[in-house]
Structures are given as structure tokens and as C-alpha cells.
N, C-alpha and C. Protein backbone atom coordinates (compact mmCIF):
# COMPACT_ATOMS: atom_id res chain seq x y z
N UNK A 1 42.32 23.30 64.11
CA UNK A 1 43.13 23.12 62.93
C UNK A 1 43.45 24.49 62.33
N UNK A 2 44.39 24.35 61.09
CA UNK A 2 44.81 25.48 60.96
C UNK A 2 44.10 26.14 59.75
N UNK A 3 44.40 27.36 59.08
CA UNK A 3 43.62 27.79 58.22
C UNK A 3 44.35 27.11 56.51
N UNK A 4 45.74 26.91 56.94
CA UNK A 4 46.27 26.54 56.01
C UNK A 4 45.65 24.68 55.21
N UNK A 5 45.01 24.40 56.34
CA UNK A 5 44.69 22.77 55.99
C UNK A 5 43.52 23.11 55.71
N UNK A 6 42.68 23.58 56.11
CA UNK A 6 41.72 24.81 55.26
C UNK A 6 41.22 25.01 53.54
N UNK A 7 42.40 25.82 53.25
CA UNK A 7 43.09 26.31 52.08
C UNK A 7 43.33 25.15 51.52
N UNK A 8 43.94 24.20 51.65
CA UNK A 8 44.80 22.81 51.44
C UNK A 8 43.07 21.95 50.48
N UNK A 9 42.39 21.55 51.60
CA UNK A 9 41.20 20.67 51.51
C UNK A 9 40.48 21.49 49.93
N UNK A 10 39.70 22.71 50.58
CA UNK A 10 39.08 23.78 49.14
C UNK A 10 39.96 23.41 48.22
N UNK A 11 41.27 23.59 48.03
CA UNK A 11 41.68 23.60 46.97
C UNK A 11 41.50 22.23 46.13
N UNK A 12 41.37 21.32 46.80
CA UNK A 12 41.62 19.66 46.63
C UNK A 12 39.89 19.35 46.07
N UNK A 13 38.95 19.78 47.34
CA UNK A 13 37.38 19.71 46.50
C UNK A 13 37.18 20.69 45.00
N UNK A 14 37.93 21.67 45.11
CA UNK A 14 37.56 22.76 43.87
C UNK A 14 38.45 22.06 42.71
N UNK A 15 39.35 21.48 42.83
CA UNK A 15 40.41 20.80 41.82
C UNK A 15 39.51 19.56 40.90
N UNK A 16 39.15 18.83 41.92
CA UNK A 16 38.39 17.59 41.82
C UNK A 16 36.63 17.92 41.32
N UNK A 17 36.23 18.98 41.55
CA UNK A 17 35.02 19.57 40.53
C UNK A 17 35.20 20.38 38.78
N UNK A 18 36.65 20.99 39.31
CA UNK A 18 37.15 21.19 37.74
C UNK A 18 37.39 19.84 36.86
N UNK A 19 37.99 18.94 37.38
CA UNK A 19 38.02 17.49 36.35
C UNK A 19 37.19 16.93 36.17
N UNK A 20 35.74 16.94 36.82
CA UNK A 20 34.91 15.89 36.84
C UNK A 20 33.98 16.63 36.19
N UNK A 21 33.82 18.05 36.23
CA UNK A 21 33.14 18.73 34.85
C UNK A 21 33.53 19.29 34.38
N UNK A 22 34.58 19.73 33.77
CA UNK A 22 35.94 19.33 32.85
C UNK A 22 34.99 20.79 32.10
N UNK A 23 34.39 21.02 30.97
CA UNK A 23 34.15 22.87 30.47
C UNK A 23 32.59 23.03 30.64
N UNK A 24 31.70 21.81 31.05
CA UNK A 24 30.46 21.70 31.17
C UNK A 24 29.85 22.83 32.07
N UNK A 25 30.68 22.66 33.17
CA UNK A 25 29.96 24.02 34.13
C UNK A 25 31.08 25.11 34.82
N UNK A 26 32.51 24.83 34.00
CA UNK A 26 33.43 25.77 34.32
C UNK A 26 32.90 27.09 34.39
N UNK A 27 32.39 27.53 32.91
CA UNK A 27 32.41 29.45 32.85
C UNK A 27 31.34 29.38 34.20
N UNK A 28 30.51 29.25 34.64
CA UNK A 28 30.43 29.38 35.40
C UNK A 28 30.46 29.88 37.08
N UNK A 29 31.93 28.26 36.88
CA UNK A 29 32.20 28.33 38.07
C UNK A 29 33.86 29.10 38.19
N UNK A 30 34.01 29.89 37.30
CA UNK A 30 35.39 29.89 36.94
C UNK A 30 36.30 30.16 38.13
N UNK A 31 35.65 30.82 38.96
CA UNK A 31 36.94 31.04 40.16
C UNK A 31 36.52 30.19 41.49
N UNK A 32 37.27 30.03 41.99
CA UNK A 32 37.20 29.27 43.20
C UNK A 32 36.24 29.94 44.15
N UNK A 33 36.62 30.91 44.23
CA UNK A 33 34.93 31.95 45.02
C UNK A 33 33.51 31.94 44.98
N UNK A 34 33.59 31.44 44.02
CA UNK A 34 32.25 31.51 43.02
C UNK A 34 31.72 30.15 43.47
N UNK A 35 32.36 28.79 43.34
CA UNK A 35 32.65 28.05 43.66
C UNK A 35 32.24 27.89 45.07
N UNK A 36 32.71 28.12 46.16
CA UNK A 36 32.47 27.83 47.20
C UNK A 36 31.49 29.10 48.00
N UNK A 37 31.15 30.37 47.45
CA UNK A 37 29.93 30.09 47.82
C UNK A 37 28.77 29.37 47.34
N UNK A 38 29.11 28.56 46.03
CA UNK A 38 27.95 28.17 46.02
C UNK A 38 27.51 26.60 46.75
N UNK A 39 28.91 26.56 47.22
CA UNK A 39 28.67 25.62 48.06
C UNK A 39 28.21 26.07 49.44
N UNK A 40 28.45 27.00 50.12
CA UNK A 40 27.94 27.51 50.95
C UNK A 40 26.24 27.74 50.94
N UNK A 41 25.74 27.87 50.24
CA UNK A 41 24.60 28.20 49.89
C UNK A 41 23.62 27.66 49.37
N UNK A 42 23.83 26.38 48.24
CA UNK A 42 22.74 25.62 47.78
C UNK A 42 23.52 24.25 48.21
N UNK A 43 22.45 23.77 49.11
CA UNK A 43 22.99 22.47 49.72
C UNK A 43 22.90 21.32 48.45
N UNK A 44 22.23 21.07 47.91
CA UNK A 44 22.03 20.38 46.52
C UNK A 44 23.48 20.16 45.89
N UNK A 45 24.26 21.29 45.93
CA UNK A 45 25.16 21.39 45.26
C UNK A 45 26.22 20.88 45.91
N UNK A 46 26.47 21.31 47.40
CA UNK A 46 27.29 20.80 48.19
C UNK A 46 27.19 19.53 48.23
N UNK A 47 25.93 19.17 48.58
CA UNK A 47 26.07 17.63 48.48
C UNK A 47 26.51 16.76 47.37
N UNK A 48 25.96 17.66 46.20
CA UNK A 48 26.59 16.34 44.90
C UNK A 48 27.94 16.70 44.67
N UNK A 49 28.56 17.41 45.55
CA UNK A 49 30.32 17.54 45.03
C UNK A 49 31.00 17.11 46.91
N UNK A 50 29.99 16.55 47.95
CA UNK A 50 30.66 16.00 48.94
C UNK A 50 31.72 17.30 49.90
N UNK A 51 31.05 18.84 49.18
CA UNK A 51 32.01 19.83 50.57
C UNK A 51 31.05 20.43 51.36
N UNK A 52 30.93 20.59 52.70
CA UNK A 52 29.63 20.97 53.31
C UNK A 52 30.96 21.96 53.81
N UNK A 53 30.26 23.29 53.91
CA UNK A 53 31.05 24.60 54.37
C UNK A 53 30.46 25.21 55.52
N UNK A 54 30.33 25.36 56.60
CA UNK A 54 29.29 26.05 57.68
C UNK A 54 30.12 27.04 58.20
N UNK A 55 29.57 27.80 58.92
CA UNK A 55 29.90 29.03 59.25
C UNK A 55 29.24 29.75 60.59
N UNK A 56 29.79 29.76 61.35
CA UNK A 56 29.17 30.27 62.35
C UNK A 56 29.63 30.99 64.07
N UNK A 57 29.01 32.09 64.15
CA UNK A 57 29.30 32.93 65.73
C UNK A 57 29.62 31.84 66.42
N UNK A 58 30.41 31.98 67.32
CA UNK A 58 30.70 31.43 68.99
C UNK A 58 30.56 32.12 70.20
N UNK A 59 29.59 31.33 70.77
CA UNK A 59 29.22 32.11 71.77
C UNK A 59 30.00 32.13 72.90
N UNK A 60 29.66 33.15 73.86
CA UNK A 60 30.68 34.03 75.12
C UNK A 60 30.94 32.84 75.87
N UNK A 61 30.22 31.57 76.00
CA UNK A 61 30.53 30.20 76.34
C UNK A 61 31.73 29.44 76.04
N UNK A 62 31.30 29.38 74.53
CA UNK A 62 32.34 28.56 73.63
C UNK A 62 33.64 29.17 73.88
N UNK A 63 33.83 30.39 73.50
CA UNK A 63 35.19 30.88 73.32
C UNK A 63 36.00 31.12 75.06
N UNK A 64 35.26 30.91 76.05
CA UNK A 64 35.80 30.95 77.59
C UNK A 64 36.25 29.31 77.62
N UNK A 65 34.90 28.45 77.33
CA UNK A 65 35.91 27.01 76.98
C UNK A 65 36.86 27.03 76.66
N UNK A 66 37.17 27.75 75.80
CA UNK A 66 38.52 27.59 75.01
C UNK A 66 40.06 28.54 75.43
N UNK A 67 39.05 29.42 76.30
CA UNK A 67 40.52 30.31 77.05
C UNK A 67 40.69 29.62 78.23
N UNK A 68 39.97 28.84 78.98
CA UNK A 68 40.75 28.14 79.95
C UNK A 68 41.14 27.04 79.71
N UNK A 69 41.17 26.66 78.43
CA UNK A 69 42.56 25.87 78.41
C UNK A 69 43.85 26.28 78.62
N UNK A 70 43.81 27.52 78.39
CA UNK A 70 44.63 28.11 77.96
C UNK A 70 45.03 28.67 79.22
N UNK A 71 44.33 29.86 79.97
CA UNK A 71 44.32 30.33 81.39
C UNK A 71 42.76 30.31 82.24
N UNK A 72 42.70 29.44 83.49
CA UNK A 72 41.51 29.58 83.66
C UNK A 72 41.18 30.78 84.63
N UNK A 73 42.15 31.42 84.38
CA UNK A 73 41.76 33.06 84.96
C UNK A 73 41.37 34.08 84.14
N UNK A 74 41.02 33.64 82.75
CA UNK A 74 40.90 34.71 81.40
C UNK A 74 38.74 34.58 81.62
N UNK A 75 38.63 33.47 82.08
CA UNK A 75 37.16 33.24 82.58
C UNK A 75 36.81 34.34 83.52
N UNK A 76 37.91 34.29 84.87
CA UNK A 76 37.03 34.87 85.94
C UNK A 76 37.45 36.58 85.37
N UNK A 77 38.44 37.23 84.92
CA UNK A 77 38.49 38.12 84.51
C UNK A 77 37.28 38.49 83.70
N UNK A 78 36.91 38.27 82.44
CA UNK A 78 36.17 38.40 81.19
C UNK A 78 35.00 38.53 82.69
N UNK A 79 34.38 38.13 83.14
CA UNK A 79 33.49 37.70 84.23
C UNK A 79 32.79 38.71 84.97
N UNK A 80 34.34 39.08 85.16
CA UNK A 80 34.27 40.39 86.70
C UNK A 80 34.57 41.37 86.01
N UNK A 81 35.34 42.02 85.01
CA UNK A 81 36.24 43.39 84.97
C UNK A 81 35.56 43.85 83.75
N UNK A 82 34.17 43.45 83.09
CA UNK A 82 34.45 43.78 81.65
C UNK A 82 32.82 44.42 81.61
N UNK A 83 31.99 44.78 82.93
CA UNK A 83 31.05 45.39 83.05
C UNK A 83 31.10 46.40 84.40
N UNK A 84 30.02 47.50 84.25
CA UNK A 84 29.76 48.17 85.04
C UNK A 84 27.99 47.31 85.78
N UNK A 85 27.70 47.07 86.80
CA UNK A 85 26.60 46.72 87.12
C UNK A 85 25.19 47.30 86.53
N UNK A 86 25.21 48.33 86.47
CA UNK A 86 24.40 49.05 85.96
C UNK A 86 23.85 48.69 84.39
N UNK A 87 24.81 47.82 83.50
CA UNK A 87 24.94 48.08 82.34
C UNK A 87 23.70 46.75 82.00
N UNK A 88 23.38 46.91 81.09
CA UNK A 88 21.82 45.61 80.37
C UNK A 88 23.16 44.57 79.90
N UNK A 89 22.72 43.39 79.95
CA UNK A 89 22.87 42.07 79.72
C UNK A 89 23.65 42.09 78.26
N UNK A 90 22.96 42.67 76.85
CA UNK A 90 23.18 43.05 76.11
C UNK A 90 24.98 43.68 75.85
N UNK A 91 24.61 44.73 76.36
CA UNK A 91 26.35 45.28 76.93
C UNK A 91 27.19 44.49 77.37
N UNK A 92 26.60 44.24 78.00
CA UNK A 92 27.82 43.01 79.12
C UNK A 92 28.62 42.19 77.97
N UNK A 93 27.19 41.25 77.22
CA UNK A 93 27.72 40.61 76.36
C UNK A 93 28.96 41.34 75.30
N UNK A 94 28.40 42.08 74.62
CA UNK A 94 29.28 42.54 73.81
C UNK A 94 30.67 43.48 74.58
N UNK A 95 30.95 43.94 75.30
CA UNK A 95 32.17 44.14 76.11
C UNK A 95 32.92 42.65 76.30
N UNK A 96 31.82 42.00 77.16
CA UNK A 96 32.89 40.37 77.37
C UNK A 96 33.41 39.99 76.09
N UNK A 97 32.99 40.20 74.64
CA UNK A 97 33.48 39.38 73.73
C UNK A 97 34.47 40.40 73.09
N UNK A 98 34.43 42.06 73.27
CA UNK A 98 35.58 42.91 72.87
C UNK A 98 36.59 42.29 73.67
N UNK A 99 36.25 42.15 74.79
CA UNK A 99 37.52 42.03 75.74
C UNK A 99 38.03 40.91 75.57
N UNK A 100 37.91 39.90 75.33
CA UNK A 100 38.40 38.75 74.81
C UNK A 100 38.98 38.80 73.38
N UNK A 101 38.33 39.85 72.43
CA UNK A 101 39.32 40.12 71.12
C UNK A 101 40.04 40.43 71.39
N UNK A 102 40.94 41.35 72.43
CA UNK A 102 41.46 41.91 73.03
C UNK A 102 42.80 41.61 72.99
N UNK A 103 42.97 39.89 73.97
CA UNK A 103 43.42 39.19 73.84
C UNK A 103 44.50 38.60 73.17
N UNK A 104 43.60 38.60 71.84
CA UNK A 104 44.82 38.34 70.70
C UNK A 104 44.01 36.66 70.58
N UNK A 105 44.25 36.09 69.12
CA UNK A 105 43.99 35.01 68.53
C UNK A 105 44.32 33.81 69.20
N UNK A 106 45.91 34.00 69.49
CA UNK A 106 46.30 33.22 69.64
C UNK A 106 45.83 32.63 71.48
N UNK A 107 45.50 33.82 72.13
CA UNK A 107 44.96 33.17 73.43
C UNK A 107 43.31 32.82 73.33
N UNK A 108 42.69 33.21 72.61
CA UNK A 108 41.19 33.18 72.66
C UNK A 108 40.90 33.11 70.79
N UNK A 109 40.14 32.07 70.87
CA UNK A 109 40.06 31.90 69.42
C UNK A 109 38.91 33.43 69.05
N UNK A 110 39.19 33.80 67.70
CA UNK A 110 38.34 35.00 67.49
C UNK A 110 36.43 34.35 67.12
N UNK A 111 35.85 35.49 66.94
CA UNK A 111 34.33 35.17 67.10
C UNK A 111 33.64 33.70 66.08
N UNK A 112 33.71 33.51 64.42
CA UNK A 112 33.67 32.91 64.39
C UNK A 112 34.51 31.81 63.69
N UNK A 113 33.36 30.58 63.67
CA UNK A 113 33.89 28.91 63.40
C UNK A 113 33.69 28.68 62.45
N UNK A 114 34.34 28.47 61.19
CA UNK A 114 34.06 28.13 60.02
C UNK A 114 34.74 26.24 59.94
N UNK A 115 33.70 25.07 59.53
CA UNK A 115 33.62 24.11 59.21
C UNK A 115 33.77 23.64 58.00
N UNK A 116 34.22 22.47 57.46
CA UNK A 116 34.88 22.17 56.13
C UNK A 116 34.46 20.77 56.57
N UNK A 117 33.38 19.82 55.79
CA UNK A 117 33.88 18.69 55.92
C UNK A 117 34.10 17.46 54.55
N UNK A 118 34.60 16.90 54.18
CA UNK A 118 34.83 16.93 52.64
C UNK A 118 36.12 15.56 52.75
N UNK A 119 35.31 14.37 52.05
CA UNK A 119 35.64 13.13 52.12
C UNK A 119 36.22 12.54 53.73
N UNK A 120 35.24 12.74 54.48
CA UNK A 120 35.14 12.46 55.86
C UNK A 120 35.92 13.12 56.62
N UNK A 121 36.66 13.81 56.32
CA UNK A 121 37.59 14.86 57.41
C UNK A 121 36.83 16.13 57.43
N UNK A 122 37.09 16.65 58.50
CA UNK A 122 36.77 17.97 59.25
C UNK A 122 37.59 18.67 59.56
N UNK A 123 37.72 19.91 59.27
CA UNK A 123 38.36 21.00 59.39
C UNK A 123 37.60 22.32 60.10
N UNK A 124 38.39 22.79 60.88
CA UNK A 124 38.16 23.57 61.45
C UNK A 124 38.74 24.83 62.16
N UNK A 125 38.45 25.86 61.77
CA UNK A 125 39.61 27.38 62.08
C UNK A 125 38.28 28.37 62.60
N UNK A 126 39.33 29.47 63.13
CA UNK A 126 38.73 30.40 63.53
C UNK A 126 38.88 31.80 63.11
N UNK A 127 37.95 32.15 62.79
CA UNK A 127 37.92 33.69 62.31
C UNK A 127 37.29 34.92 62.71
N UNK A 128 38.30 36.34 62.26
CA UNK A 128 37.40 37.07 63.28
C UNK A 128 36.01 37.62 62.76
């Protein structure tokens, strides 16, 4: 999904917490930032306003899933061309996932997954 339906949803949970505590816990919460990390952060809170926010790396797995949809030769490349033998596991990793930033967004989603789920829909984008 896109980042814009994203944007769309936050705005719709943060709208719907301004009316329902109307100046009780505004100063507070006055900006929308403020706001959603604290939904990010104290689950208590997320839960009694229904937005769960997650956030998280994708691993050198996930994001090859997702380039061979796209080309399933962006796999065997990333694979073969993006180490020297010599190099620790460590390296490898982090080259395979430069080289896939590389790329560009639009062929390989960037590192991570940020989750939205908020009156039963799920949202989901990628960031770098």
C-alpha cells in the first residue's frame, strides 16, 4: 500500500482522538507527532484509541521475495556479484542490502516496514 493511505488512516485515528477528548488531553497531545509516538510506544494507549503502529527492518529474505516479483534475476545477482569470498557473512549482508538500495524503491522495496492497523484495516508501506 501506499504511504499516502498511510497519511489518510493517522489522520482519521488522530481526528477521532481529538473529538472524543475534545481539551481533556489535547495540550498534551497537541500535534499529531506527539500523538503517534505515543502510540508507538505505550501499548495501553494504542489500544484504548484502536491504532497499533509497528515498525520494523526487512530482512535480505523479505526484500528478494519481493524483487522477484518483480525480476527473478535481481535474486541471483544480489547473490553472486555483491561479495568478494573472502569477505565475513556480516559484509556480505550489508553489501547485499546496499546493493539492493541501489536499485531504487520502486524495484526493491527499501529496508523498513512500517504497519498501521486501525478499525480492522492494515496498512502497509515501505521505508528507507
Amino acid at each position: 500500500m501506499s504511504k499516502e493511505r498511510y497519511d489518510e488512516v493517522i489522520d482519521i485515528a488522530y481526528e477521532n482522538f481529538r473529538v472524543k477528548v475534545k481539551d481533556e488531553y489535547f495540550p498534551v497531545y497537541k500535534t499529531k507527532e506527539k500523538f503517534i509516538d505515543t502510540v508507538k510506544n505505550y501499548p495501553e494507549f494504542s489500544k484504548k484509541w484502536g491504532l497499533k503502529i509497528e515498525e520494523r527492518e526487512l530482512s535480505l529474505e523479505e526484500r528478494l521475495i519481493i524483487a522477484d516479483k518483480f525480476n527473478p534475476l535481481i535474486r541471483e545477482d544480489c547473490l553472486t556479484k555483491t561479495h568478494h569470498p573472502d569477505e565475513t557473512d556480516e559484509l556480505k549482508l550489508q553489501y547485499r542490502h546496499e546493493w539492493l538500495d541501489s536499485l531504487g524503491p520502486n524495484v526493491v522495496p527499501q529496508r523498513k516496514v512500517i504497519t498501521i492497523t486501525y478499525n480492522n484495516e492494515i496498512v502497509k508501506y515501505y521505508e528507507s
